[in-house]
PDBML (XML) file of the C-alpha atoms, coordinates in Angstrom:
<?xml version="1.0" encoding="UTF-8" ?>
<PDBx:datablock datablockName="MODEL"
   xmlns:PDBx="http://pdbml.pdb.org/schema/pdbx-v50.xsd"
   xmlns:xsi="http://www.w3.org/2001/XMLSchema-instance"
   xsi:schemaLocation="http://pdbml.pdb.org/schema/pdbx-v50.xsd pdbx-v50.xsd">
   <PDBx:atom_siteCategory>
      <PDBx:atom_site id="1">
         <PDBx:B_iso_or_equiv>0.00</PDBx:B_iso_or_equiv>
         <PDBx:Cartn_x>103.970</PDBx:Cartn_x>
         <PDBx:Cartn_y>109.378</PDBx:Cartn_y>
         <PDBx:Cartn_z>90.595</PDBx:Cartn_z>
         <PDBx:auth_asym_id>A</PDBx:auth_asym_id>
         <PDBx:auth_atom_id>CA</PDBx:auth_atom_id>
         <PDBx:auth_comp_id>UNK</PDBx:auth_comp_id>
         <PDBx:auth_seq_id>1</PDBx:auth_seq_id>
         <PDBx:group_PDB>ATOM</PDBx:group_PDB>
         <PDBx:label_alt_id xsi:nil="true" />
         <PDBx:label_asym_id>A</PDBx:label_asym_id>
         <PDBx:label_atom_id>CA</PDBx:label_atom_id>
         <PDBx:label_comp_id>UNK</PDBx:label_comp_id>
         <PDBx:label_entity_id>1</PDBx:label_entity_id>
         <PDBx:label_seq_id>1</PDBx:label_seq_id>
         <PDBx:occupancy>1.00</PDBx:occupancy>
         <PDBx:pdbx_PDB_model_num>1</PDBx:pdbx_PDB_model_num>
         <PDBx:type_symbol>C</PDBx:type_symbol>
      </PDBx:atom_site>
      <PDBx:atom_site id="2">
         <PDBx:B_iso_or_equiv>0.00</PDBx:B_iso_or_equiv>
         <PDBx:Cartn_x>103.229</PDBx:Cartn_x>
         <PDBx:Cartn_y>106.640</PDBx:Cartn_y>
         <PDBx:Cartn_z>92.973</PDBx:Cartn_z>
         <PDBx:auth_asym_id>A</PDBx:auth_asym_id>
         <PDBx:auth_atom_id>CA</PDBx:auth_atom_id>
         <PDBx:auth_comp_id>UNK</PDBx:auth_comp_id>
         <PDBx:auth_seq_id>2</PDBx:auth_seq_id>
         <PDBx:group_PDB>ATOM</PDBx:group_PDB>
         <PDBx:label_alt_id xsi:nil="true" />
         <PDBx:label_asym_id>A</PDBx:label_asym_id>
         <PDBx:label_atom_id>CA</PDBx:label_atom_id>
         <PDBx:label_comp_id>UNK</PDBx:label_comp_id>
         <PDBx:label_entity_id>1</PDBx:label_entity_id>
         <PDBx:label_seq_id>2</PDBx:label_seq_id>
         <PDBx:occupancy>1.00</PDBx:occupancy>
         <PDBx:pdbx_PDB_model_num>1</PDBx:pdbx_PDB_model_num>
         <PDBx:type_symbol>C</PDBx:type_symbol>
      </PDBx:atom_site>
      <PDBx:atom_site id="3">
         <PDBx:B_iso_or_equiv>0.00</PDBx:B_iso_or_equiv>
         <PDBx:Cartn_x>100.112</PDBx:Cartn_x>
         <PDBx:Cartn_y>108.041</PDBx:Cartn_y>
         <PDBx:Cartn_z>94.479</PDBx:Cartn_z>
         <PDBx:auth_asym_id>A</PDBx:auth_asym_id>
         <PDBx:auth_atom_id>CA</PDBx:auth_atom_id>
         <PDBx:auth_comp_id>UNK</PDBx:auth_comp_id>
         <PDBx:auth_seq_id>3</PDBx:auth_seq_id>
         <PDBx:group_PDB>ATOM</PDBx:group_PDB>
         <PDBx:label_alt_id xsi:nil="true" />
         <PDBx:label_asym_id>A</PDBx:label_asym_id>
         <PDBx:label_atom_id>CA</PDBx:label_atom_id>
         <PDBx:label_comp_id>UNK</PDBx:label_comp_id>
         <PDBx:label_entity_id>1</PDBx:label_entity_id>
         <PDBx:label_seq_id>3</PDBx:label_seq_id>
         <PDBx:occupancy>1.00</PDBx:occupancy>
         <PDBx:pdbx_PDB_model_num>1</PDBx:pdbx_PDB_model_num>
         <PDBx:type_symbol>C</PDBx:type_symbol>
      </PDBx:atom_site>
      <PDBx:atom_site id="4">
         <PDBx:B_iso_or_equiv>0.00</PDBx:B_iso_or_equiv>
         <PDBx:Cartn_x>99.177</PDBx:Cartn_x>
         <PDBx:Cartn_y>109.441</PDBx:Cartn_y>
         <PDBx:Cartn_z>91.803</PDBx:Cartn_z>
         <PDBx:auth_asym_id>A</PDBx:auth_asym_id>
         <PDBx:auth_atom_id>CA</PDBx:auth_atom_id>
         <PDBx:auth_comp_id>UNK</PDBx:auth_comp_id>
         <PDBx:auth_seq_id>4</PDBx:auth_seq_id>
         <PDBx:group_PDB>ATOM</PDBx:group_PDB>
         <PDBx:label_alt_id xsi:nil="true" />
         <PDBx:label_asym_id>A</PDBx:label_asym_id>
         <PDBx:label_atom_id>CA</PDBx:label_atom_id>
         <PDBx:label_comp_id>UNK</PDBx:label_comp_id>
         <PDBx:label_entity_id>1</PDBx:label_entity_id>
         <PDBx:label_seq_id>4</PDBx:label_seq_id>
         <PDBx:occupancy>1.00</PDBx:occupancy>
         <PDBx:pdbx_PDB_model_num>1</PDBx:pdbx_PDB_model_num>
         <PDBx:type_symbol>C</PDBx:type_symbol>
      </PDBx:atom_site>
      <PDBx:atom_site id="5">
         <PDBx:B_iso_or_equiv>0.00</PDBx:B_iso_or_equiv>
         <PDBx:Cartn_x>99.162</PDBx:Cartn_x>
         <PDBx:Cartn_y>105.751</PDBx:Cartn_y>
         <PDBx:Cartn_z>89.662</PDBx:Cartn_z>
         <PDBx:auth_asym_id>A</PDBx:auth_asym_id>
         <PDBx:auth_atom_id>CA</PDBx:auth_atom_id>
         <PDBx:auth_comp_id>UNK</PDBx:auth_comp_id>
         <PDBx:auth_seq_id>5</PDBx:auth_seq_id>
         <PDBx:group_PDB>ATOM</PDBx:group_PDB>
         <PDBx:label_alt_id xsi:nil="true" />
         <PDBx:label_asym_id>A</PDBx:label_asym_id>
         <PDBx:label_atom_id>CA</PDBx:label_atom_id>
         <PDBx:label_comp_id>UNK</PDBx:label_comp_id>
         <PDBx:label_entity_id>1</PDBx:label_entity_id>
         <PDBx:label_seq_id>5</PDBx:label_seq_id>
         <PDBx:occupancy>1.00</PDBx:occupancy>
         <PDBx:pdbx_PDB_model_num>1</PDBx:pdbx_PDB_model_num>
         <PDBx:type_symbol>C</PDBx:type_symbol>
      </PDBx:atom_site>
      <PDBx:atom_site id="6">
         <PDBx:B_iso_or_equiv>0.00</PDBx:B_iso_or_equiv>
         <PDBx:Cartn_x>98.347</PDBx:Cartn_x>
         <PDBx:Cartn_y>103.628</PDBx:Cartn_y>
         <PDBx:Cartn_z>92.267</PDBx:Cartn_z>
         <PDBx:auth_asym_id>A</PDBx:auth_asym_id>
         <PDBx:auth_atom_id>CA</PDBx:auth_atom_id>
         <PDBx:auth_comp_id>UNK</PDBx:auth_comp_id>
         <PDBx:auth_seq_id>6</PDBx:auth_seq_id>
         <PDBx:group_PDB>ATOM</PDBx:group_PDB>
         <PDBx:label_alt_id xsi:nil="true" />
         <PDBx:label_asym_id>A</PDBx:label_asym_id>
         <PDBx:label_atom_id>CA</PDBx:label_atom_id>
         <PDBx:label_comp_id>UNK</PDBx:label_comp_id>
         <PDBx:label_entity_id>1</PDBx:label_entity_id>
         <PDBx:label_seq_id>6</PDBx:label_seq_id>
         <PDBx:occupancy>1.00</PDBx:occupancy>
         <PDBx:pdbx_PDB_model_num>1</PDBx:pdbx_PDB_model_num>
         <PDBx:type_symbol>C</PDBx:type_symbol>
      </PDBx:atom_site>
      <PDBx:atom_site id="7">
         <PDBx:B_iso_or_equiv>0.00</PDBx:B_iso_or_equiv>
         <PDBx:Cartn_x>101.048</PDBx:Cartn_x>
         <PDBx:Cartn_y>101.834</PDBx:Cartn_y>
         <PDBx:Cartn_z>92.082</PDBx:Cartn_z>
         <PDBx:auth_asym_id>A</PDBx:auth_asym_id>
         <PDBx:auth_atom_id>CA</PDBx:auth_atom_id>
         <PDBx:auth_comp_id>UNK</PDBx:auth_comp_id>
         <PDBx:auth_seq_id>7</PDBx:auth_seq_id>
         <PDBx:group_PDB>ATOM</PDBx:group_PDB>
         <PDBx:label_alt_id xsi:nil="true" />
         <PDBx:label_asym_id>A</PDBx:label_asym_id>
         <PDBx:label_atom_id>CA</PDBx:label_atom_id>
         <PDBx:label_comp_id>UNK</PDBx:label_comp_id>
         <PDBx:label_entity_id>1</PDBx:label_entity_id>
         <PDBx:label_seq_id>7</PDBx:label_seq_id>
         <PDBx:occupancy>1.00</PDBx:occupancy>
         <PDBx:pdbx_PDB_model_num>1</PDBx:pdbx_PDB_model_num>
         <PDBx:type_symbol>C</PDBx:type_symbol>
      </PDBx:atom_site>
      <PDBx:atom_site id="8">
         <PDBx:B_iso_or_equiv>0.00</PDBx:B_iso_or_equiv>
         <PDBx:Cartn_x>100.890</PDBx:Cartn_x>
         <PDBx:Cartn_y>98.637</PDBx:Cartn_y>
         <PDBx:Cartn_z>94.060</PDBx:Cartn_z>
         <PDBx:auth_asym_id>A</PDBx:auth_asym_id>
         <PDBx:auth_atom_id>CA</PDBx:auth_atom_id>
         <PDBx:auth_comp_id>UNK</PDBx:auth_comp_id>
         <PDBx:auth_seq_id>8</PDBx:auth_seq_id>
         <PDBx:group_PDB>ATOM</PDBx:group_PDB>
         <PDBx:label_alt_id xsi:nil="true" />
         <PDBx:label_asym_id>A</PDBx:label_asym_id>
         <PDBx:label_atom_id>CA</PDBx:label_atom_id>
         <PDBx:label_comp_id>UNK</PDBx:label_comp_id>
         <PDBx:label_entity_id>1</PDBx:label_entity_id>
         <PDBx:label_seq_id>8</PDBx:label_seq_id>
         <PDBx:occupancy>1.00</PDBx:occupancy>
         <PDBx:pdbx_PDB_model_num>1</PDBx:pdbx_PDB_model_num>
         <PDBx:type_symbol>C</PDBx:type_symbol>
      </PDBx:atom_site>
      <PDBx:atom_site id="9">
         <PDBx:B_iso_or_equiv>0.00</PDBx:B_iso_or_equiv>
         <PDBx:Cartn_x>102.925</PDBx:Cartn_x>
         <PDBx:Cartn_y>96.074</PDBx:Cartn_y>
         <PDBx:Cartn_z>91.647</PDBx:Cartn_z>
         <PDBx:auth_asym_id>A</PDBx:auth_asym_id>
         <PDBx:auth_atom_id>CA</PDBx:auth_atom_id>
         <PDBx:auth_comp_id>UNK</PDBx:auth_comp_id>
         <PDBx:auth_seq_id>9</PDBx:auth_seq_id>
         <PDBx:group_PDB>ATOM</PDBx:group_PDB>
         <PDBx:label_alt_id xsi:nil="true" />
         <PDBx:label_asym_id>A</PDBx:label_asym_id>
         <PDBx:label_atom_id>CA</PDBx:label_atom_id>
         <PDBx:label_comp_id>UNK</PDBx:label_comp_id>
         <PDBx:label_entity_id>1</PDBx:label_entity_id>
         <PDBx:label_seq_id>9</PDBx:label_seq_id>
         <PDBx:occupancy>1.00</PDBx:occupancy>
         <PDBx:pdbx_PDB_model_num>1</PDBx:pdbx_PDB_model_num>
         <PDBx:type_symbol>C</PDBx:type_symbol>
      </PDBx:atom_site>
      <PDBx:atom_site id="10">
         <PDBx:B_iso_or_equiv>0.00</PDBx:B_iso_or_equiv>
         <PDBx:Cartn_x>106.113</PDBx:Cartn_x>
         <PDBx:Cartn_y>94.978</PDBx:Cartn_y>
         <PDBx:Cartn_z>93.685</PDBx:Cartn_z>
         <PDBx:auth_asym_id>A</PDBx:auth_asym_id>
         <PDBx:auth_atom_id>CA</PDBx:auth_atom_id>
         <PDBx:auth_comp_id>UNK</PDBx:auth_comp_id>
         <PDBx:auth_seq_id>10</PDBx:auth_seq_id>
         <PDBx:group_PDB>ATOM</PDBx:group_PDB>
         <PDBx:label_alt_id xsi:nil="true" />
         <PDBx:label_asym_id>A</PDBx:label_asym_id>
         <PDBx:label_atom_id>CA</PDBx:label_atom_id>
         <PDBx:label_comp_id>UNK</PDBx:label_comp_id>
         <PDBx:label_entity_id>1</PDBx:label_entity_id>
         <PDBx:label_seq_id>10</PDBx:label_seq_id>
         <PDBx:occupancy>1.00</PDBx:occupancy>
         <PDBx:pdbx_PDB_model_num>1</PDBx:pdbx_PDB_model_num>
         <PDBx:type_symbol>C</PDBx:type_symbol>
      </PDBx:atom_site>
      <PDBx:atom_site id="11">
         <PDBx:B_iso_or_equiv>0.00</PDBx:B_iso_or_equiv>
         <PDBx:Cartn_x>107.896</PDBx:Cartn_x>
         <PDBx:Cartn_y>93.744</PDBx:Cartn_y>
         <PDBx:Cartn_z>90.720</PDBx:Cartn_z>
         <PDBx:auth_asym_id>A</PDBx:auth_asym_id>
         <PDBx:auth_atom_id>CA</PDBx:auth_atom_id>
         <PDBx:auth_comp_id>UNK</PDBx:auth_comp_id>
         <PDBx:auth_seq_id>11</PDBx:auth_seq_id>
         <PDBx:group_PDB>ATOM</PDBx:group_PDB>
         <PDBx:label_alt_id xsi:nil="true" />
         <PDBx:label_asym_id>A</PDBx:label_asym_id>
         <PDBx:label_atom_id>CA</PDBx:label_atom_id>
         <PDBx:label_comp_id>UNK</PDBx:label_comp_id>
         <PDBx:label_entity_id>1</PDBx:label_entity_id>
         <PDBx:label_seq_id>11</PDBx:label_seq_id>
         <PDBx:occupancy>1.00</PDBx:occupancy>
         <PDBx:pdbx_PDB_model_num>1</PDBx:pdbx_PDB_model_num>
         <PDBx:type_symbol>C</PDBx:type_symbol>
      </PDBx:atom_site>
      <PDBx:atom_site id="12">
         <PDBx:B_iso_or_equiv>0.00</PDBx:B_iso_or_equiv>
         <PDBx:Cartn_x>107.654</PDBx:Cartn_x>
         <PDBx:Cartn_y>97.121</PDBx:Cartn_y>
         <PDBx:Cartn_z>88.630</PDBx:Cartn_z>
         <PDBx:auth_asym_id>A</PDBx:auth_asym_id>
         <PDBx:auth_atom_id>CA</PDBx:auth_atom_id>
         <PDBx:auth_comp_id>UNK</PDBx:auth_comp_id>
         <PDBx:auth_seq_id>12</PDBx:auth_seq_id>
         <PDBx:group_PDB>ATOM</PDBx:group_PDB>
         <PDBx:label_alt_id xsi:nil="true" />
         <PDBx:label_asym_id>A</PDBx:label_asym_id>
         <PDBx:label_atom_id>CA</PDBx:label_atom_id>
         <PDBx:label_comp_id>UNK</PDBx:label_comp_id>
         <PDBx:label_entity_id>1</PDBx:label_entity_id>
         <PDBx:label_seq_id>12</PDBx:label_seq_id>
         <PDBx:occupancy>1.00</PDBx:occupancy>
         <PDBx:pdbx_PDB_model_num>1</PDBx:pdbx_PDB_model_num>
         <PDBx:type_symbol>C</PDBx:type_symbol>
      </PDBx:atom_site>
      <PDBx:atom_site id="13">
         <PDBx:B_iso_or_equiv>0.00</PDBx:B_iso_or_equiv>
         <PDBx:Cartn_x>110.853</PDBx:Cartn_x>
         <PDBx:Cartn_y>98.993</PDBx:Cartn_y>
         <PDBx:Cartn_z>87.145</PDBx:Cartn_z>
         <PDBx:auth_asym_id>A</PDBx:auth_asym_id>
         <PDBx:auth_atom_id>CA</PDBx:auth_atom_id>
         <PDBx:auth_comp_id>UNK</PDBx:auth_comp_id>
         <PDBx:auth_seq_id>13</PDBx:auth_seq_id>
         <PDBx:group_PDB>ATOM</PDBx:group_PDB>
         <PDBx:label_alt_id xsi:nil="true" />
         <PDBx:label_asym_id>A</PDBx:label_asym_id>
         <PDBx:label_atom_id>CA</PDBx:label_atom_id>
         <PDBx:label_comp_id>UNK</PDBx:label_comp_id>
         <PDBx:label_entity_id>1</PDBx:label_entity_id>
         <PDBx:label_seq_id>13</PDBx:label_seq_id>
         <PDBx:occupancy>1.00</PDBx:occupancy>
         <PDBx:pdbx_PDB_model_num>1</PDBx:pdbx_PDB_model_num>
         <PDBx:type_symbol>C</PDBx:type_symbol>
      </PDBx:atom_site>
      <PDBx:atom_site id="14">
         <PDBx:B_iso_or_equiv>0.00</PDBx:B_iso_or_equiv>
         <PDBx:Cartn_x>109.962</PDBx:Cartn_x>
         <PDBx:Cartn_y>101.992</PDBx:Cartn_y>
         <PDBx:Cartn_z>89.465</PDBx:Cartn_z>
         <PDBx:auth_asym_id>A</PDBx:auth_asym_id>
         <PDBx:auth_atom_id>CA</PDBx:auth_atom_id>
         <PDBx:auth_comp_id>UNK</PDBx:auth_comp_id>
         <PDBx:auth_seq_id>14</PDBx:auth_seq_id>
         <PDBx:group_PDB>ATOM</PDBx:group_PDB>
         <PDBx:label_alt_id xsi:nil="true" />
         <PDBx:label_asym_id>A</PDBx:label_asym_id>
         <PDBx:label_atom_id>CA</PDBx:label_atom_id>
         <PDBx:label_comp_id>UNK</PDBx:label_comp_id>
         <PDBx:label_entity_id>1</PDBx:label_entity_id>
         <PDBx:label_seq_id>14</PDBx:label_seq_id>
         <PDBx:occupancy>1.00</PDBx:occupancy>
         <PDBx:pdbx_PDB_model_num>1</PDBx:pdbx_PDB_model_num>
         <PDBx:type_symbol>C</PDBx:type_symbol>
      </PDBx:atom_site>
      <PDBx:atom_site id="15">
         <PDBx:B_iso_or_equiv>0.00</PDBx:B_iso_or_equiv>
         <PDBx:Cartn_x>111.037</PDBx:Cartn_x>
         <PDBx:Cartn_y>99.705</PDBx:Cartn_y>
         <PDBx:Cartn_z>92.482</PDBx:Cartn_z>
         <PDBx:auth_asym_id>A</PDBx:auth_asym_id>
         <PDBx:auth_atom_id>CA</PDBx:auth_atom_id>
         <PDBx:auth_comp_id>UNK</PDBx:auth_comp_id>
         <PDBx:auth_seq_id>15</PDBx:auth_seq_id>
         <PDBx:group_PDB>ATOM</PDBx:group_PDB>
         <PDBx:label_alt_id xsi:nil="true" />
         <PDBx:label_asym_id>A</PDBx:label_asym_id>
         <PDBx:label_atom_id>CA</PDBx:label_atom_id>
         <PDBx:label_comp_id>UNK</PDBx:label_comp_id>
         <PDBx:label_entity_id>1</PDBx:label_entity_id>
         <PDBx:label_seq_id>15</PDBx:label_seq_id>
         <PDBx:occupancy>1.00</PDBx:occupancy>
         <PDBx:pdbx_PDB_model_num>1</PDBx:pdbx_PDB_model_num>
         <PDBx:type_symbol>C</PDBx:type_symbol>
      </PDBx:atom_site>
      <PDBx:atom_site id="16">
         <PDBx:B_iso_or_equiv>0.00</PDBx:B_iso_or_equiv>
         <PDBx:Cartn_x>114.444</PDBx:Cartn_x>
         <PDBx:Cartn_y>99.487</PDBx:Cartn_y>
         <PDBx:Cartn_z>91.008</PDBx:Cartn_z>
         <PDBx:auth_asym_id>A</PDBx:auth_asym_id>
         <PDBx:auth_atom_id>CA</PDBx:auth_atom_id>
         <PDBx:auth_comp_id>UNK</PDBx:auth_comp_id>
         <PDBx:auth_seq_id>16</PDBx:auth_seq_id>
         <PDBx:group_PDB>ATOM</PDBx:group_PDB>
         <PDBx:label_alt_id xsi:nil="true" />
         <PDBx:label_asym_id>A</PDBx:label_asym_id>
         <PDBx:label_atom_id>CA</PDBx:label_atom_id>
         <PDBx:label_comp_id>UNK</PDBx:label_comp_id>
         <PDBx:label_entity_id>1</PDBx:label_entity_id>
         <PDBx:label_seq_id>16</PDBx:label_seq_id>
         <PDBx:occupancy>1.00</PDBx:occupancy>
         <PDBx:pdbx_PDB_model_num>1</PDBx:pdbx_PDB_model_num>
         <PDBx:type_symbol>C</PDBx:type_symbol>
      </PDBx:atom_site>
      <PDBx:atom_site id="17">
         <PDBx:B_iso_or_equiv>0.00</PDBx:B_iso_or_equiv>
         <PDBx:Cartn_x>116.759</PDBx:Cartn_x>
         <PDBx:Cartn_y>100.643</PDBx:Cartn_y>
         <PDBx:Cartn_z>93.929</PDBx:Cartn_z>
         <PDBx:auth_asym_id>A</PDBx:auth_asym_id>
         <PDBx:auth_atom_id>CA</PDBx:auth_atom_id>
         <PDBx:auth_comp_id>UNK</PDBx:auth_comp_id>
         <PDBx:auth_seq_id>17</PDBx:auth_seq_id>
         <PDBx:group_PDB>ATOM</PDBx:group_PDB>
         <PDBx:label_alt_id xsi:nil="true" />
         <PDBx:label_asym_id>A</PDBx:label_asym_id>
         <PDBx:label_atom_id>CA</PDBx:label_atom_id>
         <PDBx:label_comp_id>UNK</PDBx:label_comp_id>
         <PDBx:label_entity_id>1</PDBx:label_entity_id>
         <PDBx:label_seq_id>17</PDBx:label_seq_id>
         <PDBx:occupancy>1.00</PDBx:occupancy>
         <PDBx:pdbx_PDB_model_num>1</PDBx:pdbx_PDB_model_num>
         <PDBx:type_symbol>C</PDBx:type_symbol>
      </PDBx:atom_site>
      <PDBx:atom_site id="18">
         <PDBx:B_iso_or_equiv>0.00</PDBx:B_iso_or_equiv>
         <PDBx:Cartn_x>119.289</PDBx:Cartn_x>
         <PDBx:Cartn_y>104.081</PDBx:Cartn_y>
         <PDBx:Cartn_z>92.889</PDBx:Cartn_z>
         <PDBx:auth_asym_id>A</PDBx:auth_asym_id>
         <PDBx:auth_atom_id>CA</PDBx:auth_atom_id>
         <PDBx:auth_comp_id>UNK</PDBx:auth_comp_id>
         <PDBx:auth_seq_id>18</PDBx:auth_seq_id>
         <PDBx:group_PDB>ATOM</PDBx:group_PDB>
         <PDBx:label_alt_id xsi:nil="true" />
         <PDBx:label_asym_id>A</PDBx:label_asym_id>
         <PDBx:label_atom_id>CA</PDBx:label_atom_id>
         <PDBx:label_comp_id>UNK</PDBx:label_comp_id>
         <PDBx:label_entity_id>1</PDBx:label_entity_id>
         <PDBx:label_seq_id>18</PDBx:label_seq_id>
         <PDBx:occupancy>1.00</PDBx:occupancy>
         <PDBx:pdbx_PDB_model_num>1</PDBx:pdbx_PDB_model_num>
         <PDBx:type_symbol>C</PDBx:type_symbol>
      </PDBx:atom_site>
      <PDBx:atom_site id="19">
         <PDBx:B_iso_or_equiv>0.00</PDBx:B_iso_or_equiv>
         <PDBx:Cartn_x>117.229</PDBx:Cartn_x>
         <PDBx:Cartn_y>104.562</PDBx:Cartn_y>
         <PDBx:Cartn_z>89.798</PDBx:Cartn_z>
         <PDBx:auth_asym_id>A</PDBx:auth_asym_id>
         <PDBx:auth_atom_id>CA</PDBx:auth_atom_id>
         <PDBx:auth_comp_id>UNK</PDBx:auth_comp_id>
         <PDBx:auth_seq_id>19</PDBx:auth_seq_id>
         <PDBx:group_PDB>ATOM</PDBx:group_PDB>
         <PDBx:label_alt_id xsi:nil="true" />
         <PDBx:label_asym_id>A</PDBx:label_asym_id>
         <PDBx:label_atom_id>CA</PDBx:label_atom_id>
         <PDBx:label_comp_id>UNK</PDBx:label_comp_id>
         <PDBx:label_entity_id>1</PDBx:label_entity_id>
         <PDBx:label_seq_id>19</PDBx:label_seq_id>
         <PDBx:occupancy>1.00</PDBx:occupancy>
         <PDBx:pdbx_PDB_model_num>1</PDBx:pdbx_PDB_model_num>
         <PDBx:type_symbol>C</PDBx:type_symbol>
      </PDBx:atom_site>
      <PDBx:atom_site id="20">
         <PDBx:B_iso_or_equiv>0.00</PDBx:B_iso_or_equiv>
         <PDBx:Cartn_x>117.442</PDBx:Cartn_x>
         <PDBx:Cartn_y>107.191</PDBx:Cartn_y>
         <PDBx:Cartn_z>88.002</PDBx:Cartn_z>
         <PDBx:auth_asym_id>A</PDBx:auth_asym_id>
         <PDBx:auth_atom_id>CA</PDBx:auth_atom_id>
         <PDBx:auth_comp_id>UNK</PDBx:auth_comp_id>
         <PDBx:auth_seq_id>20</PDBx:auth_seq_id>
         <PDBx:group_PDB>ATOM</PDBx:group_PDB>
         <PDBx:label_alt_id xsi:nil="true" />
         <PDBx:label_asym_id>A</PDBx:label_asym_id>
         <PDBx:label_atom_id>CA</PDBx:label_atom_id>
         <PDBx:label_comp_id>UNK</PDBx:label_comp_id>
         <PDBx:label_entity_id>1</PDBx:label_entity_id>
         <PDBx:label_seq_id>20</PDBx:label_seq_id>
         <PDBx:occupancy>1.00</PDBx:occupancy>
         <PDBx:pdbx_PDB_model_num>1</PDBx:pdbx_PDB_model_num>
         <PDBx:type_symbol>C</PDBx:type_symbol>
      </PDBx:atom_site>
      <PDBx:atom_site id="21">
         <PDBx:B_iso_or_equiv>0.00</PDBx:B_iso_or_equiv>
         <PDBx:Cartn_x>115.170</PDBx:Cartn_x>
         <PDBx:Cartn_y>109.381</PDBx:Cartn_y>
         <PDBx:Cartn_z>85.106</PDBx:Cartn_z>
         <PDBx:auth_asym_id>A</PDBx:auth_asym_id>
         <PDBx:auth_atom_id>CA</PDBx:auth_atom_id>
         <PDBx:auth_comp_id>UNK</PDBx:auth_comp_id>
         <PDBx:auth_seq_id>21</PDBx:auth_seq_id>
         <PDBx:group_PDB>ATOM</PDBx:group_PDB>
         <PDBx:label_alt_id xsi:nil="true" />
         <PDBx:label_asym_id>A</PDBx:label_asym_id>
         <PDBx:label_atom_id>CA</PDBx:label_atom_id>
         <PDBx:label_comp_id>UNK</PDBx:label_comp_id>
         <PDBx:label_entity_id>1</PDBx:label_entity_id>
         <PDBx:label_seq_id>21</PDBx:label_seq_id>
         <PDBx:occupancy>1.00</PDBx:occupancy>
         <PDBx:pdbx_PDB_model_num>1</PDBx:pdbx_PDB_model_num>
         <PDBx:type_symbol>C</PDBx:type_symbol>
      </PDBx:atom_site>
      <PDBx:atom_site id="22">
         <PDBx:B_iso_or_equiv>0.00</PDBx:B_iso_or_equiv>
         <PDBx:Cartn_x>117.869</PDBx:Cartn_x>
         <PDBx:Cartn_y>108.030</PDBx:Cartn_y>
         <PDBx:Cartn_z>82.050</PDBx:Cartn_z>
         <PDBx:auth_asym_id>A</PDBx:auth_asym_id>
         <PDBx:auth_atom_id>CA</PDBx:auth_atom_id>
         <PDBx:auth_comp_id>UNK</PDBx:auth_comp_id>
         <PDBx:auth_seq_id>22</PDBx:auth_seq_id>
         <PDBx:group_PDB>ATOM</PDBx:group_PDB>
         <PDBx:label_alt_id xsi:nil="true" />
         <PDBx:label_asym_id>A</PDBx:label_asym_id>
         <PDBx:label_atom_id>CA</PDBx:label_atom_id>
         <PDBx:label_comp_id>UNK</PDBx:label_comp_id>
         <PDBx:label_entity_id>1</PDBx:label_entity_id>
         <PDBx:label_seq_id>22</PDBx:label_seq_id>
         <PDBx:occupancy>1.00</PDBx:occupancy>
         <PDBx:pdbx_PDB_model_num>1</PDBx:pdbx_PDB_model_num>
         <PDBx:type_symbol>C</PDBx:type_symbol>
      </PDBx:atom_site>
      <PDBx:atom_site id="23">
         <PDBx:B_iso_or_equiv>0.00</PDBx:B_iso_or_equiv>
         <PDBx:Cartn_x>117.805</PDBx:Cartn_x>
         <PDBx:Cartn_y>104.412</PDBx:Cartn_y>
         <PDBx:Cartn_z>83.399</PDBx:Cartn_z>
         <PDBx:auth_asym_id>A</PDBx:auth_asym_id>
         <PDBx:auth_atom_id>CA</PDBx:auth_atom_id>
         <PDBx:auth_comp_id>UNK</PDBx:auth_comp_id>
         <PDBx:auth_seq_id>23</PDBx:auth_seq_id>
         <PDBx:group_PDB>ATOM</PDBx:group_PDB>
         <PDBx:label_alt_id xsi:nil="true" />
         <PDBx:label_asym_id>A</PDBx:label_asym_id>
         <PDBx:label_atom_id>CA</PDBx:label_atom_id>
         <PDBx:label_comp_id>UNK</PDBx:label_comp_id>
         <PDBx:label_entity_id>1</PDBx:label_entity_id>
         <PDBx:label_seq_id>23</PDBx:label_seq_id>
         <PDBx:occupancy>1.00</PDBx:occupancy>
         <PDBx:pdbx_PDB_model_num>1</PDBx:pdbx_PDB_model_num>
         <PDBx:type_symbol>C</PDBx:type_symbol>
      </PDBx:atom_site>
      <PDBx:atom_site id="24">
         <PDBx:B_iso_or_equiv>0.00</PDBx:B_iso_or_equiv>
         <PDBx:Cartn_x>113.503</PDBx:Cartn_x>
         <PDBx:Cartn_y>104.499</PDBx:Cartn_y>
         <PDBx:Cartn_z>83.652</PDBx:Cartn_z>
         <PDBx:auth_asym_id>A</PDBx:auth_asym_id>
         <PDBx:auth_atom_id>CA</PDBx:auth_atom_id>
         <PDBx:auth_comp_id>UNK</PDBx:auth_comp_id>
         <PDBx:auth_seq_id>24</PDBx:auth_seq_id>
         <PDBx:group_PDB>ATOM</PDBx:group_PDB>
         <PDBx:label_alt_id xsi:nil="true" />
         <PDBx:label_asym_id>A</PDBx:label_asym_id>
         <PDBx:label_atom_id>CA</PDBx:label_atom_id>
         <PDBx:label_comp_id>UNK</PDBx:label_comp_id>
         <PDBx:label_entity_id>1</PDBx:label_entity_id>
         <PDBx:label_seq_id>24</PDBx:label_seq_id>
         <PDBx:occupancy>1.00</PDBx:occupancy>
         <PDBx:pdbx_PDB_model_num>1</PDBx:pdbx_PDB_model_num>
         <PDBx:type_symbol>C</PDBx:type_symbol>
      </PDBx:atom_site>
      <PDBx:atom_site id="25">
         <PDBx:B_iso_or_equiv>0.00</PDBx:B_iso_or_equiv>
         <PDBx:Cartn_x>113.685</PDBx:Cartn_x>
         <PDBx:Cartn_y>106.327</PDBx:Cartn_y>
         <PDBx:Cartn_z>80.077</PDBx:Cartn_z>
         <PDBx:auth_asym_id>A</PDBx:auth_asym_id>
         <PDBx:auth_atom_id>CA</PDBx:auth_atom_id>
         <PDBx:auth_comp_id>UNK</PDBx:auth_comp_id>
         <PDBx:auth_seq_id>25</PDBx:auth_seq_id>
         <PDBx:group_PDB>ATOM</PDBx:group_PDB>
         <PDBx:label_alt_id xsi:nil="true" />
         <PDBx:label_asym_id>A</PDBx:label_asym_id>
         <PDBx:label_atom_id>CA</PDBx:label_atom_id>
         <PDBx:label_comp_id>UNK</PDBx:label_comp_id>
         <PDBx:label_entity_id>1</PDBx:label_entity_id>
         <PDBx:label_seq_id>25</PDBx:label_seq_id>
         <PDBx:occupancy>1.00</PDBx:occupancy>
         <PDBx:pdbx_PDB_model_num>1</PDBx:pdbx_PDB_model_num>
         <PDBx:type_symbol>C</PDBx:type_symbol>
      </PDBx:atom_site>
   </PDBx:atom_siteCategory>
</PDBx:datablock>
């Protein structure tokens, strides 16, 4: 999903550490 957004934003949810699908959704 990364490469495929381009994600560069350090702050984003994505970065959250132990994440998981149900905590994102």
């Amino acid at each position: 999903y990364e490469l495929l957004e381009g994600l560069t934003e350090p702050d984003s949810i994505y970065a959250l550490p132990q994440a998981s699908a149900k905590i994102i959704g």
